[in-house]
C-alpha atoms as a PDB file:
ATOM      1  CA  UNK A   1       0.000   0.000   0.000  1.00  0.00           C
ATOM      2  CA  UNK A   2       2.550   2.364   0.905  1.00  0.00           C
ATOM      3  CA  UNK A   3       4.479   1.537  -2.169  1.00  0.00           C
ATOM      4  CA  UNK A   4       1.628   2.412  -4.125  1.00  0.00           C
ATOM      5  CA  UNK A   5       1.198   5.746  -2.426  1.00  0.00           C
ATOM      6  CA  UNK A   6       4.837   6.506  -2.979  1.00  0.00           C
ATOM      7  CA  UNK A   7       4.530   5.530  -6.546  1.00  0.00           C
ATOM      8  CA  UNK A   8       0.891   7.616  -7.122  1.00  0.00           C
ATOM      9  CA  UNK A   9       3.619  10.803  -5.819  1.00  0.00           C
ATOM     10  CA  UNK A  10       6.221   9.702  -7.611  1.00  0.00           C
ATOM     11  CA  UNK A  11       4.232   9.799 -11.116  1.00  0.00           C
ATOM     12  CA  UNK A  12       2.696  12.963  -9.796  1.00  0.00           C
ATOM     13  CA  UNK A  13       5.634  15.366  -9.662  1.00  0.00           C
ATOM     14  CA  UNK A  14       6.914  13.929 -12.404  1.00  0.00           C
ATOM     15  CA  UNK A  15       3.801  14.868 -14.007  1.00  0.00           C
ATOM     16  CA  UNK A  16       3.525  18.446 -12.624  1.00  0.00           C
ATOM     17  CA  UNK A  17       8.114  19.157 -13.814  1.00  0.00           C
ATOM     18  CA  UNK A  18       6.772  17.883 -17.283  1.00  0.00           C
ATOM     19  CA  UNK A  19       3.691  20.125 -17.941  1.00  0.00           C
ATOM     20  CA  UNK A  20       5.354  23.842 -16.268  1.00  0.00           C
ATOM     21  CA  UNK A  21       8.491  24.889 -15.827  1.00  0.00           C
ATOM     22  CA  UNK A  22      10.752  25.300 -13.223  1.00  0.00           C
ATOM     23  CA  UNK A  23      12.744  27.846 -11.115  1.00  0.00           C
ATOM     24  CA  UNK A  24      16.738  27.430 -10.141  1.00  0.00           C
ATOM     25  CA  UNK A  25      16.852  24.949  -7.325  1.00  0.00           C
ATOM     26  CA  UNK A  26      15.811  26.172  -3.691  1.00  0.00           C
ATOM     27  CA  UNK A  27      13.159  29.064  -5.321  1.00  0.00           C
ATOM     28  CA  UNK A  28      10.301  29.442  -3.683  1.00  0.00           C
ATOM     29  CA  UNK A  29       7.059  29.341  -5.413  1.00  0.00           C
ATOM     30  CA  UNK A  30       5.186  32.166  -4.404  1.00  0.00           C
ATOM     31  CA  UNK A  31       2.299  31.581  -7.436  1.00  0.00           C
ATOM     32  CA  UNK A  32       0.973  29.210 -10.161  1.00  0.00           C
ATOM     33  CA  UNK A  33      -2.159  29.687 -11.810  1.00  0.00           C
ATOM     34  CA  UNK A  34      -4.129  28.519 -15.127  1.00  0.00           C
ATOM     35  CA  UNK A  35      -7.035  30.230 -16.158  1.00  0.00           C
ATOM     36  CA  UNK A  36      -8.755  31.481 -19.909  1.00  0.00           C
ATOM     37  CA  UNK A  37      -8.365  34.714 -20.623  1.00  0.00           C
ATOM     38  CA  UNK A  38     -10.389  36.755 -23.518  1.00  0.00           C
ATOM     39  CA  UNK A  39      -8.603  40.222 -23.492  1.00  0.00           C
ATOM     40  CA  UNK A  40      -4.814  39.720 -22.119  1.00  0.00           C
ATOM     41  CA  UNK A  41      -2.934  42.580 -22.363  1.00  0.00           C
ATOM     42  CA  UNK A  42       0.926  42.063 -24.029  1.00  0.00           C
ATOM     43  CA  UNK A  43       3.337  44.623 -24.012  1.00  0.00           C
ATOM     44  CA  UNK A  44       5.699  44.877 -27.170  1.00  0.00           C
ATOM     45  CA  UNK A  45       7.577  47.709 -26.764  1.00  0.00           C
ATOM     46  CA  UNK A  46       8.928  49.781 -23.902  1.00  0.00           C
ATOM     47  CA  UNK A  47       6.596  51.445 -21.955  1.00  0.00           C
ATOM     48  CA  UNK A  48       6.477  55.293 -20.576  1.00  0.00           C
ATOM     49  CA  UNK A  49       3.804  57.306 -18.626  1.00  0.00           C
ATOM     50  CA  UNK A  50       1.831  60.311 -20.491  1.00  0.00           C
ATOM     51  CA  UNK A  51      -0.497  61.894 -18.743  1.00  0.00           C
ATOM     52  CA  UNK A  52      -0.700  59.345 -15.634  1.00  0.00           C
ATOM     53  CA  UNK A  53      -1.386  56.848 -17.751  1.00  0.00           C
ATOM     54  CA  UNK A  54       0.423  53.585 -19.228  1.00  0.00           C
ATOM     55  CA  UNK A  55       1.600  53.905 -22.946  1.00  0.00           C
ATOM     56  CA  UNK A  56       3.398  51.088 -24.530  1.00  0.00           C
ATOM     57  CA  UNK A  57       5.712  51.538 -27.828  1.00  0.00           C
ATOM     58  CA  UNK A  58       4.055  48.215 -29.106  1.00  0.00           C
ATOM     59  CA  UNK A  59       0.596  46.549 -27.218  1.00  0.00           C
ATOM     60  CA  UNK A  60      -1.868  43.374 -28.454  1.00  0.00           C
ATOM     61  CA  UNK A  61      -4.829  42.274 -26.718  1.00  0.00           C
ATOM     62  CA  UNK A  62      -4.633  37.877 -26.588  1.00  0.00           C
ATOM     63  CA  UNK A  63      -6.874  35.139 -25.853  1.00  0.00           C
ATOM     64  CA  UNK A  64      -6.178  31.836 -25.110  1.00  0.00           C
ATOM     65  CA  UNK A  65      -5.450  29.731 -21.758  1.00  0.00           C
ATOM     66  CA  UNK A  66      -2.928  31.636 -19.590  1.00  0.00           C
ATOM     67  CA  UNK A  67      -0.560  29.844 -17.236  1.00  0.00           C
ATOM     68  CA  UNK A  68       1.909  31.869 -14.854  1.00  0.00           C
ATOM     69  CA  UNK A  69       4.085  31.660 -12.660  1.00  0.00           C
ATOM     70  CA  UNK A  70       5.951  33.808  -9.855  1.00  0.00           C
ATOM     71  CA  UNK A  71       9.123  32.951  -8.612  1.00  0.00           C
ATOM     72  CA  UNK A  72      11.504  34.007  -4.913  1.00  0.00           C
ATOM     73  CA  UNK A  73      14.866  33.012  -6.457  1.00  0.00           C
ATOM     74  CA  UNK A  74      17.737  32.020  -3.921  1.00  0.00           C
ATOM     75  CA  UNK A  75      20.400  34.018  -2.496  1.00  0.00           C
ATOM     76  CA  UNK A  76      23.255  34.469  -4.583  1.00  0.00           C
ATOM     77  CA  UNK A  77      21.773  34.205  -7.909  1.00  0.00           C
ATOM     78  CA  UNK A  78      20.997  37.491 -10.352  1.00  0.00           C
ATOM     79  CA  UNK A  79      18.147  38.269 -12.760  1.00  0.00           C
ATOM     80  CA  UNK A  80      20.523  37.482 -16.232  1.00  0.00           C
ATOM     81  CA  UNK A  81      21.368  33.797 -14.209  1.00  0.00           C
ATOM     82  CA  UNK A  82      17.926  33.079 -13.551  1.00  0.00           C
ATOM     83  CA  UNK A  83      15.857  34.795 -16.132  1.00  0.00           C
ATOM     84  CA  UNK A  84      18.507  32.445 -18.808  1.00  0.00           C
ATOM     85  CA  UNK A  85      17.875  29.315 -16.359  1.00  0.00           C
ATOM     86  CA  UNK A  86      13.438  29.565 -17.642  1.00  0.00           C
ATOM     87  CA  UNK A  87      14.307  31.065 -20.934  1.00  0.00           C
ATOM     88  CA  UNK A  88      16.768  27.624 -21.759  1.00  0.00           C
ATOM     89  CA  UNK A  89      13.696  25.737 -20.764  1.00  0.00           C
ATOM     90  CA  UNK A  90      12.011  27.065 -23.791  1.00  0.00           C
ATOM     91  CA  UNK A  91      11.803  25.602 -27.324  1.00  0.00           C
ATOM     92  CA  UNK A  92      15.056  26.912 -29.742  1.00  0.00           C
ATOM     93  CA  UNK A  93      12.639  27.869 -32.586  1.00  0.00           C
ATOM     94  CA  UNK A  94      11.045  30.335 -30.112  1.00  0.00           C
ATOM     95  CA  UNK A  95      11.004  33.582 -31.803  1.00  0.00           C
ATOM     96  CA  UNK A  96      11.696  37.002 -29.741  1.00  0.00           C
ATOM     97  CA  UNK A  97       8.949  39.085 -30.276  1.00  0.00           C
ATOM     98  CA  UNK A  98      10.520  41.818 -28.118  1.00  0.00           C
ATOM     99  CA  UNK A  99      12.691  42.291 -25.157  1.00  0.00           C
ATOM    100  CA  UNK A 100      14.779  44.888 -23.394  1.00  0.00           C
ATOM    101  CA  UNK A 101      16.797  45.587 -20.498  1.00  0.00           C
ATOM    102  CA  UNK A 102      16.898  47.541 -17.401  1.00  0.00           C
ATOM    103  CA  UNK A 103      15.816  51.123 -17.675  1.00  0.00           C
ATOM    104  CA  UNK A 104      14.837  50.858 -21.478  1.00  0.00           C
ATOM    105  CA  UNK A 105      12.122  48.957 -20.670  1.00  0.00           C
ATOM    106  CA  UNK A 106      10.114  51.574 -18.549  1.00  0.00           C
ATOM    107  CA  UNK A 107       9.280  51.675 -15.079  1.00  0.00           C
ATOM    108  CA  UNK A 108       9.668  48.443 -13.000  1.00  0.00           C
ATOM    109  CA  UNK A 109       6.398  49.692 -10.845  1.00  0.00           C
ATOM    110  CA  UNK A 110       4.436  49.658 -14.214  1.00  0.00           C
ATOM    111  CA  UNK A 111       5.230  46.384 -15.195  1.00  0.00           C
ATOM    112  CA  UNK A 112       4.480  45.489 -11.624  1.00  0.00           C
ATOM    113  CA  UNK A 113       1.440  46.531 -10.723  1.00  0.00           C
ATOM    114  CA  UNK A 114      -0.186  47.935 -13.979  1.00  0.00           C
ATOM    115  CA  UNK A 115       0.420  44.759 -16.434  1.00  0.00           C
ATOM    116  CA  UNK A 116       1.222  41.647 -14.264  1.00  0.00           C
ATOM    117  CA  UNK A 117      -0.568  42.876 -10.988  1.00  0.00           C
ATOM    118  CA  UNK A 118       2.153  41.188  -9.134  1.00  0.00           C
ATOM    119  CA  UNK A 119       3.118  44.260  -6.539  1.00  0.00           C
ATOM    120  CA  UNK A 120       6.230  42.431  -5.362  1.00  0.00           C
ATOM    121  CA  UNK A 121       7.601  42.470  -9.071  1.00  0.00           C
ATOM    122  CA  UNK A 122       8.573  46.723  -8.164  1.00  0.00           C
ATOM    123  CA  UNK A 123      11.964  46.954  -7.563  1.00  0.00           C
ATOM    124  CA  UNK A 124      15.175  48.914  -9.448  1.00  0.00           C
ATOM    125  CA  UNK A 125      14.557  49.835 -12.594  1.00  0.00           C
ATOM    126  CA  UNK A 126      17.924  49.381 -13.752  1.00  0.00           C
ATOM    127  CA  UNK A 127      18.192  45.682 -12.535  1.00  0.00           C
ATOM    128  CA  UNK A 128      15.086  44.357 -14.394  1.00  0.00           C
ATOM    129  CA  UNK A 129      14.728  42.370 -17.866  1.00  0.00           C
ATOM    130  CA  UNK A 130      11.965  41.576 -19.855  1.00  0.00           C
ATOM    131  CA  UNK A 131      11.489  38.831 -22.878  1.00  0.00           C
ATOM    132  CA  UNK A 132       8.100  38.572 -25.256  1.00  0.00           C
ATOM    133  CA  UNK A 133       8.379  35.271 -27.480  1.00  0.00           C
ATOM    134  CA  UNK A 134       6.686  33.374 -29.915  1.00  0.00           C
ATOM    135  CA  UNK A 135       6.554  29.450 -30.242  1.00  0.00           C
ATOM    136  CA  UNK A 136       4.444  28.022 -33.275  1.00  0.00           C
ATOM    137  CA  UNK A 137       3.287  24.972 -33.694  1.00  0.00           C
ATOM    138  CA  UNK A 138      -0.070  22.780 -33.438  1.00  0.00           C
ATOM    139  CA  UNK A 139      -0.596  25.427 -30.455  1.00  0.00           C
ATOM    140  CA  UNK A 140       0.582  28.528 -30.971  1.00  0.00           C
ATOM    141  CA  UNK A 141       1.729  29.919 -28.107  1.00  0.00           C
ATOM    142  CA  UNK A 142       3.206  33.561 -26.217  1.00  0.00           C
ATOM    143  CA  UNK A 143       5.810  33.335 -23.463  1.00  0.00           C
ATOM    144  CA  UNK A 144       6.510  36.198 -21.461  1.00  0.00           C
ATOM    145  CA  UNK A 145       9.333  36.401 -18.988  1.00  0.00           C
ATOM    146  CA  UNK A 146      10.286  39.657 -16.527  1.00  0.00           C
ATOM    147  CA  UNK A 147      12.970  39.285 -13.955  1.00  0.00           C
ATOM    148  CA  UNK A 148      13.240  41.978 -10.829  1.00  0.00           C
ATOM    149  CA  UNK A 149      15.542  42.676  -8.299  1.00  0.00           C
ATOM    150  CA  UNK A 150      14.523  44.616  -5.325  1.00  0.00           C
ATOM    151  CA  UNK A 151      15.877  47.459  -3.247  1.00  0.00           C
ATOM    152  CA  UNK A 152      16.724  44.477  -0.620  1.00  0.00           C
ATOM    153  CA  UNK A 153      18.733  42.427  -3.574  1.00  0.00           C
ATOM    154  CA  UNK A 154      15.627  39.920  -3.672  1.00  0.00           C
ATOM    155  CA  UNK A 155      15.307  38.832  -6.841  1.00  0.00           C
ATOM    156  CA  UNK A 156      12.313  37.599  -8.156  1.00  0.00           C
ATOM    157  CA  UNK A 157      11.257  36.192 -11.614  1.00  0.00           C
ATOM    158  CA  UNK A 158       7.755  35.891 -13.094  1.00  0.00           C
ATOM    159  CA  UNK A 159       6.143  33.852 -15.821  1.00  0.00           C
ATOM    160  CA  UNK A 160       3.700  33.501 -18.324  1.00  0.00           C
ATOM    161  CA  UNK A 161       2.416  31.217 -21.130  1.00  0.00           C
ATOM    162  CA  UNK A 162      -0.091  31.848 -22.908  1.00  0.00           C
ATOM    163  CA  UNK A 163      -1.550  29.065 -25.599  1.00  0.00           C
ATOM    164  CA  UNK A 164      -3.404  31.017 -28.010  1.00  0.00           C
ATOM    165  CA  UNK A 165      -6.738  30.350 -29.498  1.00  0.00           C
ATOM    166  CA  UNK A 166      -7.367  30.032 -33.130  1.00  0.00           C
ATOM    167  CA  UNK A 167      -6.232  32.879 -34.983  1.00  0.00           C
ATOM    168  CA  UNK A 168      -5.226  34.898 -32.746  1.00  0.00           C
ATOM    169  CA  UNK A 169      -1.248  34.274 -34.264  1.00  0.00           C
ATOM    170  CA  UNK A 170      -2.274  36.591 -36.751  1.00  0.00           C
ATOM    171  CA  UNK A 171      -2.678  39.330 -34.428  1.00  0.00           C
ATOM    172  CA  UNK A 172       1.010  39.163 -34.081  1.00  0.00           C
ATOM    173  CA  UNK A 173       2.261  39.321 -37.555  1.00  0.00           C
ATOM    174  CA  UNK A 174       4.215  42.563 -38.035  1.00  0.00           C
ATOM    175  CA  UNK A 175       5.515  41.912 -34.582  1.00  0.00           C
ATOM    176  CA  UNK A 176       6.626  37.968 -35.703  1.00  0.00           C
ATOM    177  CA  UNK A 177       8.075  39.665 -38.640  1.00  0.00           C
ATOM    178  CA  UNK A 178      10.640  41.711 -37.183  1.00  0.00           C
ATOM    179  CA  UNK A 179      11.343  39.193 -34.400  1.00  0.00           C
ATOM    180  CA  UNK A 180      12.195  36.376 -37.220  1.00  0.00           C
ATOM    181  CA  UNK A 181      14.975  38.804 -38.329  1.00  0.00           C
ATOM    182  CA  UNK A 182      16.207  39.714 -35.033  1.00  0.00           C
ATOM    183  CA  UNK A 183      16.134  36.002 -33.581  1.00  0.00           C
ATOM    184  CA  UNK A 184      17.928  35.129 -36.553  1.00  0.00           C
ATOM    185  CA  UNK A 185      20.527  37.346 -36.197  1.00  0.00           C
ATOM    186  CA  UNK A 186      21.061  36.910 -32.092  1.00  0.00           C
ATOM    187  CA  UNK A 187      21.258  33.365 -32.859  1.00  0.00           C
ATOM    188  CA  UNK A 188      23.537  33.254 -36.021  1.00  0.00           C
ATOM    189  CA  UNK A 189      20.981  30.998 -37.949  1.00  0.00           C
ATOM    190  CA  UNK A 190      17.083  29.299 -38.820  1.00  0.00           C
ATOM    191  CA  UNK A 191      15.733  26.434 -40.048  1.00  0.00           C
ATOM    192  CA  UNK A 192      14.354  26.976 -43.187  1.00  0.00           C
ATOM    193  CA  UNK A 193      12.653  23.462 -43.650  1.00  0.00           C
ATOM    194  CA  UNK A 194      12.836  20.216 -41.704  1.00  0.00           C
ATOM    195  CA  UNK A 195      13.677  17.873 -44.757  1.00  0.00           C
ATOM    196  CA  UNK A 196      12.216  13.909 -45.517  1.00  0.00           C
ATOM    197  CA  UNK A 197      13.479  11.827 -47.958  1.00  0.00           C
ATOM    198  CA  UNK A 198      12.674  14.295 -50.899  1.00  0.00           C
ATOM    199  CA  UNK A 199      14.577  16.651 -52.639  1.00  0.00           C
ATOM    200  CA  UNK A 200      15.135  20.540 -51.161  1.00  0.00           C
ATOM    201  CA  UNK A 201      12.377  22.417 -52.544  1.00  0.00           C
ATOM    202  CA  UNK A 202      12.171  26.309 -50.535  1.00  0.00           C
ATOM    203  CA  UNK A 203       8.438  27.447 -50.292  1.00  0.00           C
ATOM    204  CA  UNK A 204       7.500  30.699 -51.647  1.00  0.00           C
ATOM    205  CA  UNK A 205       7.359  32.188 -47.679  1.00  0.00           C
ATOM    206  CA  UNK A 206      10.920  30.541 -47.200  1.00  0.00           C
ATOM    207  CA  UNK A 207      12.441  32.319 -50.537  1.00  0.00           C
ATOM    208  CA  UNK A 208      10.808  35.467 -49.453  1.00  0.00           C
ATOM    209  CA  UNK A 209      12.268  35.087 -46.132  1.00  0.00           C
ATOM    210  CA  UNK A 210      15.714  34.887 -47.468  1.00  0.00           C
ATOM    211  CA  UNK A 211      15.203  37.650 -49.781  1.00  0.00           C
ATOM    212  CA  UNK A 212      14.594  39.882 -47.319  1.00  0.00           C
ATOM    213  CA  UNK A 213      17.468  38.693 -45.414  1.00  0.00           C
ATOM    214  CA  UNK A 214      19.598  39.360 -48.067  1.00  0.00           C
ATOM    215  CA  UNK A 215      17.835  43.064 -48.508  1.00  0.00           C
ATOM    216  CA  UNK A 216      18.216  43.680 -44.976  1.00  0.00           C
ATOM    217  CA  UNK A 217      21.797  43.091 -45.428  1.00  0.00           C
ATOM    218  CA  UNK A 218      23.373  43.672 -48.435  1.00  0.00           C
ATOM    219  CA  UNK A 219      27.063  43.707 -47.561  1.00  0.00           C
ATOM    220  CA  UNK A 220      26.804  40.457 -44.741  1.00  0.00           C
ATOM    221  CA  UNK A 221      28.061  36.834 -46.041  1.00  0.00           C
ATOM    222  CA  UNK A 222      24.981  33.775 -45.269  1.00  0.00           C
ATOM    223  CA  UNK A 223      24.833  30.454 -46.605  1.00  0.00           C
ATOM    224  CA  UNK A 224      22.127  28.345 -47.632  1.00  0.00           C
ATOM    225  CA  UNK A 225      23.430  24.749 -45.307  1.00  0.00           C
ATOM    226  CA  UNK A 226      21.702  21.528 -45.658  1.00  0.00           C
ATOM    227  CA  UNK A 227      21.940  19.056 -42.954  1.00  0.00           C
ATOM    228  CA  UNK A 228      21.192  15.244 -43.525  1.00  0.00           C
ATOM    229  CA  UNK A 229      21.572  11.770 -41.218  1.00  0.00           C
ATOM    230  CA  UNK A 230      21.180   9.441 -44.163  1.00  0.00           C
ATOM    231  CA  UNK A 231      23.477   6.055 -43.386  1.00  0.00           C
ATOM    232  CA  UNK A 232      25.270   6.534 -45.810  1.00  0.00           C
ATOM    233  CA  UNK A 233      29.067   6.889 -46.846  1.00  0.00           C
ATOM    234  CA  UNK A 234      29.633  10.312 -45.534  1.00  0.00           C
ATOM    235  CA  UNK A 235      31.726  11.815 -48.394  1.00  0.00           C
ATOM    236  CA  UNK A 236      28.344  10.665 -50.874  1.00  0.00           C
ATOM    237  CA  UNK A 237      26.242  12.319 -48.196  1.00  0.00           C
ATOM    238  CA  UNK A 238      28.333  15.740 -48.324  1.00  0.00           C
ATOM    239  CA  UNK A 239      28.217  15.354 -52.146  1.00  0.00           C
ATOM    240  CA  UNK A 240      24.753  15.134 -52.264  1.00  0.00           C
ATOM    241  CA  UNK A 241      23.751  17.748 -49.781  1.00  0.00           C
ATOM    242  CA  UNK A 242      26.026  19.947 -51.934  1.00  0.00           C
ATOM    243  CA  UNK A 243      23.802  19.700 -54.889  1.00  0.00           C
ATOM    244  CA  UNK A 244      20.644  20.252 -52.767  1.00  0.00           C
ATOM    245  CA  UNK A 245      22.137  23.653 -51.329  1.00  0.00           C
ATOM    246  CA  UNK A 246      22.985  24.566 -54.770  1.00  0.00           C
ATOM    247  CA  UNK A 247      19.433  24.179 -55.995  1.00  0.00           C
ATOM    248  CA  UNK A 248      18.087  26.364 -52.732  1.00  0.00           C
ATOM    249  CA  UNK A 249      20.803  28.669 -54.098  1.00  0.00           C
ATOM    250  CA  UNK A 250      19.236  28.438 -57.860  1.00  0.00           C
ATOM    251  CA  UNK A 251      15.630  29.194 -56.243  1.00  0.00           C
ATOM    252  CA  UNK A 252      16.547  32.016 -54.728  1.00  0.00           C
ATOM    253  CA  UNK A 253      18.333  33.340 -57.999  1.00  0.00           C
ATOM    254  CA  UNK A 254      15.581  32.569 -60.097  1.00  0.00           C
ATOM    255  CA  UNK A 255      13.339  34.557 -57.489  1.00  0.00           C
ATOM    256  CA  UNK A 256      15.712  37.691 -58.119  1.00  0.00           C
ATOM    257  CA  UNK A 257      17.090  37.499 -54.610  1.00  0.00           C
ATOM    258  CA  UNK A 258      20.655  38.943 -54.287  1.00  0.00           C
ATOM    259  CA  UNK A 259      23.013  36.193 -54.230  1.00  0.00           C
ATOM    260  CA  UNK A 260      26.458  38.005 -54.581  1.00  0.00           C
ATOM    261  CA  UNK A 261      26.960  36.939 -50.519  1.00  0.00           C
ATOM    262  CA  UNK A 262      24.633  33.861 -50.309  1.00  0.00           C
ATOM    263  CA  UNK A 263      26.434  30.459 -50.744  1.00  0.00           C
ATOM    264  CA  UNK A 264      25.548  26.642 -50.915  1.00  0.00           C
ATOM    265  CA  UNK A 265      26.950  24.125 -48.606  1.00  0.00           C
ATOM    266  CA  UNK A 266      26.493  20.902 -47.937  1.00  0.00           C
ATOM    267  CA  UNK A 267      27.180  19.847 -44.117  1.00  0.00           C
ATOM    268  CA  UNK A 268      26.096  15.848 -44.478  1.00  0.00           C
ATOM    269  CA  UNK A 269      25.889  14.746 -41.091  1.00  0.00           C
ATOM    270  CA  UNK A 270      28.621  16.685 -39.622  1.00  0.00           C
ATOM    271  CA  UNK A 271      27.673  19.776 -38.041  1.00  0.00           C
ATOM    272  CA  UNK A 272      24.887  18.712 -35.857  1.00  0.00           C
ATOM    273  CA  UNK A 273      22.887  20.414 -33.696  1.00  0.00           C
ATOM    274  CA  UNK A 274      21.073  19.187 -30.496  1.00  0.00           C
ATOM    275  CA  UNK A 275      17.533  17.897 -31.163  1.00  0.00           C
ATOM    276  CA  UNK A 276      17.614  18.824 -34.850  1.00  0.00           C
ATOM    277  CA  UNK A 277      17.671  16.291 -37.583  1.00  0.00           C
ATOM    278  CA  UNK A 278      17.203  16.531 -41.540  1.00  0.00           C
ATOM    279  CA  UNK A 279      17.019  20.338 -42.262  1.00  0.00           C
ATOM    280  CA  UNK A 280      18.453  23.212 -44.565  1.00  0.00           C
ATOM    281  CA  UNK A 281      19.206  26.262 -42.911  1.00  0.00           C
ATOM    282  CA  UNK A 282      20.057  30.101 -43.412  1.00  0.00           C
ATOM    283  CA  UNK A 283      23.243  30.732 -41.278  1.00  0.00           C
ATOM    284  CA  UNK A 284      25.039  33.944 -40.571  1.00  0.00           C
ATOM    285  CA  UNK A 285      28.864  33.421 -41.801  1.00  0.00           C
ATOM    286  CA  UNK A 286      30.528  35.758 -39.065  1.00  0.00           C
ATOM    287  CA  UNK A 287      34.070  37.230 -39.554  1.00  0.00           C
ATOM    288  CA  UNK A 288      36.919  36.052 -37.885  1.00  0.00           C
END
């Protein structure tokens, strides 16, 4: 009997680490909460008073199911170490939406008690950072992360996740525009396509996405990199992953896109990266 009971608790937690997320070891929960919300106000820009009155540079109004969370981190750990430690538990192909730092952002009581109505959020404004991002999928959905530290050095970190109801993506367009570009250039590179057993063929959205890499900037080097796990001979599998990049590369020059920095290359299998498998990519080619 007891066995059972320990095994009922066991499954349990397990249960509860899979479906939220959780804080550095030793933080103290302070709230957790799931509700549906029909009107949830996002902020997407930095926000400033006029006139009394709460005016972001960038707002949307949301609904969907809303989770959040509120956090007490330990002693001896900062905002950046544990506002990283949440945002690493969110998927790669996130997309930042918009996020800022410290003073830039606004006021830290505004964020407190005007948008999350968390009152224990207000703390220095300098020592606070804020992160909007967007996860698609079969469920779209919003995470929002703000870190605090207050005038006593307790730092405190607050969550929220927001699965969006049907449609409501579109809401965020011009915003997911601009964050594509500026995730892919924080990160260095995006998957383009996840690849089967069929030949590299770019979608119209994908060729116009490169395009307006490429527009965006002119006199940066990218490459066009496809990635296979075939079990195969490896030279064969670089050979033929060449000749796929090269016809990505063709698309894009038959689409009028500006190719005088864009290459082809074909990684094979080498070059992995974790949890990714067949795939062509657009990657940054930085300068030594």
């Amino acid at each position: 009997m007891i066995a059972n009971i320990a095994r009922f608790f066991l499954l349990f937690s397990l249960s509860v680490s899979v479906m939220g997320l959780e804080s550095l070891s030793g933080s103290y929960q302070k709230h957790h909460a799931t509700k549906k919300v029909s009107d949830h106000w996002v902020i997407l820009g930095a926000i400033e008073r006029i006139k009394g009155a709460v005016e972001p540079e960038g707002e949307v109004r949301l609904s969907g199911r809303l989770s959040s969370w509120l956090w007490q981190v330990p002693v001896g750990h900062d905002v950046e170490e544990s506002f990283g430690f949440i945002k690493r538990q969110i998927k790669d192909s996130a997309i930042t939406l918009f996020n800022c730092d410290g003073r830039s952002c606004g006021l830290s009581n505004d964020f407190a008690n005007q948008i999350f109505a968390q009152s224990i959020l207000y703390g220095r404004d300098s020592e606070q950072k804020y992160w909007v991002g967007l996860e698609a999928g079969s469920k779209d959905t919003l995470w929002i992360i703000y870190g605090g530290q207050r005038s006593n050095k307790k730092v405190y970190l607050y969550v929220e996740k927001l699965v969006l109801n049907k449609g409501q993506v579109d809401l965020l367009g011009e915003f997911a525009s601009k964050g594509e570009l500026k995730t892919f250039i924080d990160r260095g590179y995006m998957v383009l396509q996840t690849l089967d057993k069929k030949s590299v063929k770019l979608t119209d959205d994908q060729v116009g996405m490169v395009k307006r890499v490429l527009q965006e900037f002119p006199t940066q080097k990218f490459a066009l990199v496809v990635h296979r796990y075939n079990k195969i001979e490896n030279q064969r599998l670089v050979e033929e992953t060449q000749q796929e990049a090269q016809q990505a590369l063709k698309q894009i020059a038959d689409a009028e896109g500006f190719i005088q920095h864009l290459y082809a290359h074909g990684a094979g299998a080498m070059l992995p990266r974790e949890n990714q498998g067949n795939r062509i990519e657009l990657v940054e080619l930085k300068s030594k």
